[in-house]
N, C-alpha and C. Protein backbone atom coordinates (compact mmCIF):
# COMPACT_ATOMS: atom_id res chain seq x y z
N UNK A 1 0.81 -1.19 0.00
CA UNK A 1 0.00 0.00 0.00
C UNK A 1 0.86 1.26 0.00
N UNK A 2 2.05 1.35 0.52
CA UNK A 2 2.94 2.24 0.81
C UNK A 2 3.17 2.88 -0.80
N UNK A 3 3.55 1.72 -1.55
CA UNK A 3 3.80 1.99 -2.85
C UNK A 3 2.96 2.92 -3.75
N UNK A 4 1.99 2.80 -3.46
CA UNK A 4 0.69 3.59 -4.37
C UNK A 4 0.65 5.06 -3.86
N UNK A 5 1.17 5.05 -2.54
CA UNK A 5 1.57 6.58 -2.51
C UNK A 5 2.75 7.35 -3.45
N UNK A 6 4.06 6.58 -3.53
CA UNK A 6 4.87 6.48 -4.18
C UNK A 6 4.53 7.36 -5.36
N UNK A 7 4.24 5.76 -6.10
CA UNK A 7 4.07 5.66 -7.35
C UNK A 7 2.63 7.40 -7.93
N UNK A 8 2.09 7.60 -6.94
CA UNK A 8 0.85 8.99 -7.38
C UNK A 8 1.90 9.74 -7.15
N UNK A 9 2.50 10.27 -6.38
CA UNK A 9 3.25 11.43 -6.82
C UNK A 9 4.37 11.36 -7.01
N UNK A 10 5.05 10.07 -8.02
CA UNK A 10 5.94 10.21 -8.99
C UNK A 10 4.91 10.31 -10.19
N UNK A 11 4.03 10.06 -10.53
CA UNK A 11 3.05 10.25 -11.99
C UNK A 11 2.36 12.06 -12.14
N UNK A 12 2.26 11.99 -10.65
CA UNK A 12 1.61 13.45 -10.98
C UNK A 12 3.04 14.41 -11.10
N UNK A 13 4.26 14.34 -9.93
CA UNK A 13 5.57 14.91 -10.78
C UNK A 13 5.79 14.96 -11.86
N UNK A 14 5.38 13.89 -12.66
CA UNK A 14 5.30 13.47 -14.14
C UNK A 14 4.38 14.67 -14.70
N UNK A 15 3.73 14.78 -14.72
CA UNK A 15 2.71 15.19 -15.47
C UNK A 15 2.70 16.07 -15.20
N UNK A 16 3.42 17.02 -14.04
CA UNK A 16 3.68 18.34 -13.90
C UNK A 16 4.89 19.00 -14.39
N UNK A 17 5.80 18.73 -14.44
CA UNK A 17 7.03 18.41 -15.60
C UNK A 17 6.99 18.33 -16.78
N UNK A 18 6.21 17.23 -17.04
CA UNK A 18 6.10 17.74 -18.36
C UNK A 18 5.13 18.49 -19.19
N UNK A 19 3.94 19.01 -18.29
CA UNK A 19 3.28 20.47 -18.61
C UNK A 19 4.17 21.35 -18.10
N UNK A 20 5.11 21.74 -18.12
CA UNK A 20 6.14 22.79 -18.35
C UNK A 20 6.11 23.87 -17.08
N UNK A 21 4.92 23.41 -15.67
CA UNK A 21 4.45 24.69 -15.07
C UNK A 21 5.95 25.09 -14.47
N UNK A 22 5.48 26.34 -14.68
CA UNK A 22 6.82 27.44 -13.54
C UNK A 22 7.02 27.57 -12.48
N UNK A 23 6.10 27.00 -11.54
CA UNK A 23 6.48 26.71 -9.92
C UNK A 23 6.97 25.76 -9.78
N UNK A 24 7.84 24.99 -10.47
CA UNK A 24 8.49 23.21 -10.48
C UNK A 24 8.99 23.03 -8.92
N UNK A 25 9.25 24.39 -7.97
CA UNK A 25 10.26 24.22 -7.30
C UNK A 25 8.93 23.74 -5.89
N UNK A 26 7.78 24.62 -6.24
CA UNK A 26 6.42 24.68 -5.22
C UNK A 26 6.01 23.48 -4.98
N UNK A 27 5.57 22.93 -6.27
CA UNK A 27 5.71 21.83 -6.82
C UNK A 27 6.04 20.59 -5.99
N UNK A 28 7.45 20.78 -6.20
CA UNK A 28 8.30 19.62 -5.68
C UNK A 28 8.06 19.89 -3.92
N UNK A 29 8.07 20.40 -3.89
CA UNK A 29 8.23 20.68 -2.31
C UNK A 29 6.82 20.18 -1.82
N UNK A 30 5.80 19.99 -2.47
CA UNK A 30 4.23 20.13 -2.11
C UNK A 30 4.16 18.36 -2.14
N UNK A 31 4.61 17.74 -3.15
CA UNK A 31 4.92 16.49 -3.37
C UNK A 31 5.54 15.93 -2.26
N UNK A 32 6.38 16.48 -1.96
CA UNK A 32 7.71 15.86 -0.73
C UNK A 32 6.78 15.89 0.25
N UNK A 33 6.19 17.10 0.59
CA UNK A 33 5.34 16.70 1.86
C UNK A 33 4.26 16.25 1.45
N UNK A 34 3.71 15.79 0.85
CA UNK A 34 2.28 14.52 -0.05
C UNK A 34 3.15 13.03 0.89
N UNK A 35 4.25 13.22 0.08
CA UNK A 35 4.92 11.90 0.28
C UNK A 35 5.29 11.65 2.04
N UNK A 36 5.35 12.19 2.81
CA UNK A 36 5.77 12.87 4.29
C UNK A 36 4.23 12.52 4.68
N UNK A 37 3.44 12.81 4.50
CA UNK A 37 1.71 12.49 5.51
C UNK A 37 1.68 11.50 4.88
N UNK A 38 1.71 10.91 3.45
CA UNK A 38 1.07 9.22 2.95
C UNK A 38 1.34 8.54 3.83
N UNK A 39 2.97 8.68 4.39
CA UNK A 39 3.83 8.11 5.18
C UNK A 39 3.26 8.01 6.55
N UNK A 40 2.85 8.80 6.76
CA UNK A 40 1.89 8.38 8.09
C UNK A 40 0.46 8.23 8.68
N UNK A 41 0.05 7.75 7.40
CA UNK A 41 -1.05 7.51 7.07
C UNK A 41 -1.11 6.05 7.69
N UNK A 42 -2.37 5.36 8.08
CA UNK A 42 -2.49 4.27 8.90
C UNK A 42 -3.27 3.17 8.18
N UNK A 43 -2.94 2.44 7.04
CA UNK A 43 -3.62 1.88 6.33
C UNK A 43 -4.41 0.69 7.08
N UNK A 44 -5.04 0.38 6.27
CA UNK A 44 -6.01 -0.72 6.98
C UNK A 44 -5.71 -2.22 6.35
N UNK A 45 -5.64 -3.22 7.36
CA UNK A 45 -5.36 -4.59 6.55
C UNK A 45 -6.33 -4.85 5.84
N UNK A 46 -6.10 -6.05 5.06
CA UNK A 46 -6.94 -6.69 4.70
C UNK A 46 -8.14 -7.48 5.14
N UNK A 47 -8.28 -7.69 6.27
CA UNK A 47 -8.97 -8.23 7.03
C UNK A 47 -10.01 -6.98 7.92
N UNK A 48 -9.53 -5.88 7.91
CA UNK A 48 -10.51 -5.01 7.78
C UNK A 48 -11.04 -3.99 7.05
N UNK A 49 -10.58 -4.60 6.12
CA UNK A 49 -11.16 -3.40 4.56
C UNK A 49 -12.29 -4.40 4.20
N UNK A 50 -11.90 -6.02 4.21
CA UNK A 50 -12.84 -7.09 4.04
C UNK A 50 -13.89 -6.71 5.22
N UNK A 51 -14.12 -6.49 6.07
CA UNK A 51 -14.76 -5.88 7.43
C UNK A 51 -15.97 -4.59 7.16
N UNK A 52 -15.07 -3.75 7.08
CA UNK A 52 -15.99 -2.28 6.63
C UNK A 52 -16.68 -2.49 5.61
N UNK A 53 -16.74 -3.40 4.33
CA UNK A 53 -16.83 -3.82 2.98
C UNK A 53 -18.06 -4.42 3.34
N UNK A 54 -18.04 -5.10 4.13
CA UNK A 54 -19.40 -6.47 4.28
C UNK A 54 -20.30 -5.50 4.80
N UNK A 55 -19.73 -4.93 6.11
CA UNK A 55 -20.49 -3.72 6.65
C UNK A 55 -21.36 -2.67 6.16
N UNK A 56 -21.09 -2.11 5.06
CA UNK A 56 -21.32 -1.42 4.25
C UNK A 56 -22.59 -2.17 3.41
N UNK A 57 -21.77 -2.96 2.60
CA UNK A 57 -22.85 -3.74 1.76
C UNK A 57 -24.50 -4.08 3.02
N UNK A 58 -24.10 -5.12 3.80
CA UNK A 58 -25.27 -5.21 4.60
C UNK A 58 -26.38 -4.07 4.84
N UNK A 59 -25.37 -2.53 5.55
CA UNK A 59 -26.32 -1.32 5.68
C UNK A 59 -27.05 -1.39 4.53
N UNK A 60 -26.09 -1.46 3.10
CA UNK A 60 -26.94 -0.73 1.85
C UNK A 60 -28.15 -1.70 1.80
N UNK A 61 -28.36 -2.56 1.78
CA UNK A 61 -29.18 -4.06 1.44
C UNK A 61 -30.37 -3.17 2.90
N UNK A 62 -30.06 -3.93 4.00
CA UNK A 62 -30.98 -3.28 4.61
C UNK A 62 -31.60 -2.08 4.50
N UNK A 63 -31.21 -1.22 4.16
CA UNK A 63 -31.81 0.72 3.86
C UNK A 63 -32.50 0.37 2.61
N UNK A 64 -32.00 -0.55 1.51
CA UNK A 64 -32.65 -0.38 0.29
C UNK A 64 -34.18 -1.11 0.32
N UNK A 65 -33.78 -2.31 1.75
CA UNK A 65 -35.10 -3.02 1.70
C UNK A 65 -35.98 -1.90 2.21
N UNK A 66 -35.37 -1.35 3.55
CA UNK A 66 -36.66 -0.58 4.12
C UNK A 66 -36.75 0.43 3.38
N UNK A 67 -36.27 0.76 2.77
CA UNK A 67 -36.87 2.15 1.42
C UNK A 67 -38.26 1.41 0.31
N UNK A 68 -37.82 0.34 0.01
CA UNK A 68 -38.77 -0.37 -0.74
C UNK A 68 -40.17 -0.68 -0.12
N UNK A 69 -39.94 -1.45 0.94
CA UNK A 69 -41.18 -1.53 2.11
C UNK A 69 -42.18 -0.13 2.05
N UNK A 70 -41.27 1.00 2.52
CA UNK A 70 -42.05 2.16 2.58
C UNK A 70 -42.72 2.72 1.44
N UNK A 71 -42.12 2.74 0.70
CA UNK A 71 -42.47 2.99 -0.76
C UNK A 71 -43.84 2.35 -1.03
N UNK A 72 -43.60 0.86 -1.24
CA UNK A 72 -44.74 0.08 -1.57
C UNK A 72 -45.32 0.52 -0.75
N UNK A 73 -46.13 0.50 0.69
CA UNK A 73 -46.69 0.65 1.57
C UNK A 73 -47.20 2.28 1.48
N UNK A 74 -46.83 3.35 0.78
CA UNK A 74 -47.34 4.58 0.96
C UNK A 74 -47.97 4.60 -0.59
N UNK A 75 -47.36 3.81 -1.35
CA UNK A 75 -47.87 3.73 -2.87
C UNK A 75 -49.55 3.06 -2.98
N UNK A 76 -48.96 2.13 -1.92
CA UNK A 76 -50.67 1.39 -1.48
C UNK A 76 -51.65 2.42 -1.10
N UNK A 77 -51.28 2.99 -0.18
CA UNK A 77 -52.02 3.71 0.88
C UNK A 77 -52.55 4.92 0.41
N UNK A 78 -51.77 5.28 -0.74
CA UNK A 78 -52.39 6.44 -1.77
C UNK A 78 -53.10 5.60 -3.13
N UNK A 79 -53.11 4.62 -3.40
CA UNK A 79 -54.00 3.94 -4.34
C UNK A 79 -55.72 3.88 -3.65
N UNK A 80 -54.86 3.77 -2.31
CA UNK A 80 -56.42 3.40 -1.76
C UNK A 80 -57.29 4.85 -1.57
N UNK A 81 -56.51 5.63 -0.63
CA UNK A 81 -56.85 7.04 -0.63
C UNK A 81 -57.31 7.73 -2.13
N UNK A 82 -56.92 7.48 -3.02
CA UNK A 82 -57.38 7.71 -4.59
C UNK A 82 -58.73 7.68 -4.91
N UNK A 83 -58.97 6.24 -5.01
CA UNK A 83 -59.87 5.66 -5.20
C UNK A 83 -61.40 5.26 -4.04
């Protein structure tokens, strides 16, 4: 994971370099400290990205059921009120 910090701001150095901008020096320095906080950044294993992931999914599933429930149930309740 460390790497993907890396590797983004050697690509965006890239790509700032070679758009020619004139603060190269701001730049670099803004990068260095990018690279300085990635660094202490607290990644998450695998075993809890798999974690928050299931977590997530479950909320969405549940919220989407009870959105549906309600839905149908007020869709009813104004068919009837309609008519």
């Amino acid at each position: 994971m460390h790497n993907i910090g890396k590797i983004l701001c050697a690509l965006i150095g890239i790509m700032l370099a070679v758009a020619g901008i004139k603060n190269y020096k701001k730049i670099k320095v803004f990068l260095s400290e990018v690279k300085v906080e990635l660094s202490k950044v607290s990644w998450s294993t695998r075993h809890e990205l798999f974690g928050a992931t299931s977590v997530v999914i479950s909320a969405t599933f549940i919220l989407a059921l009870y959105i549906g429930i309600v839905d149908f149930s007020l869709s009813r309740l104004l068919t009837v009120l309609i008519k």
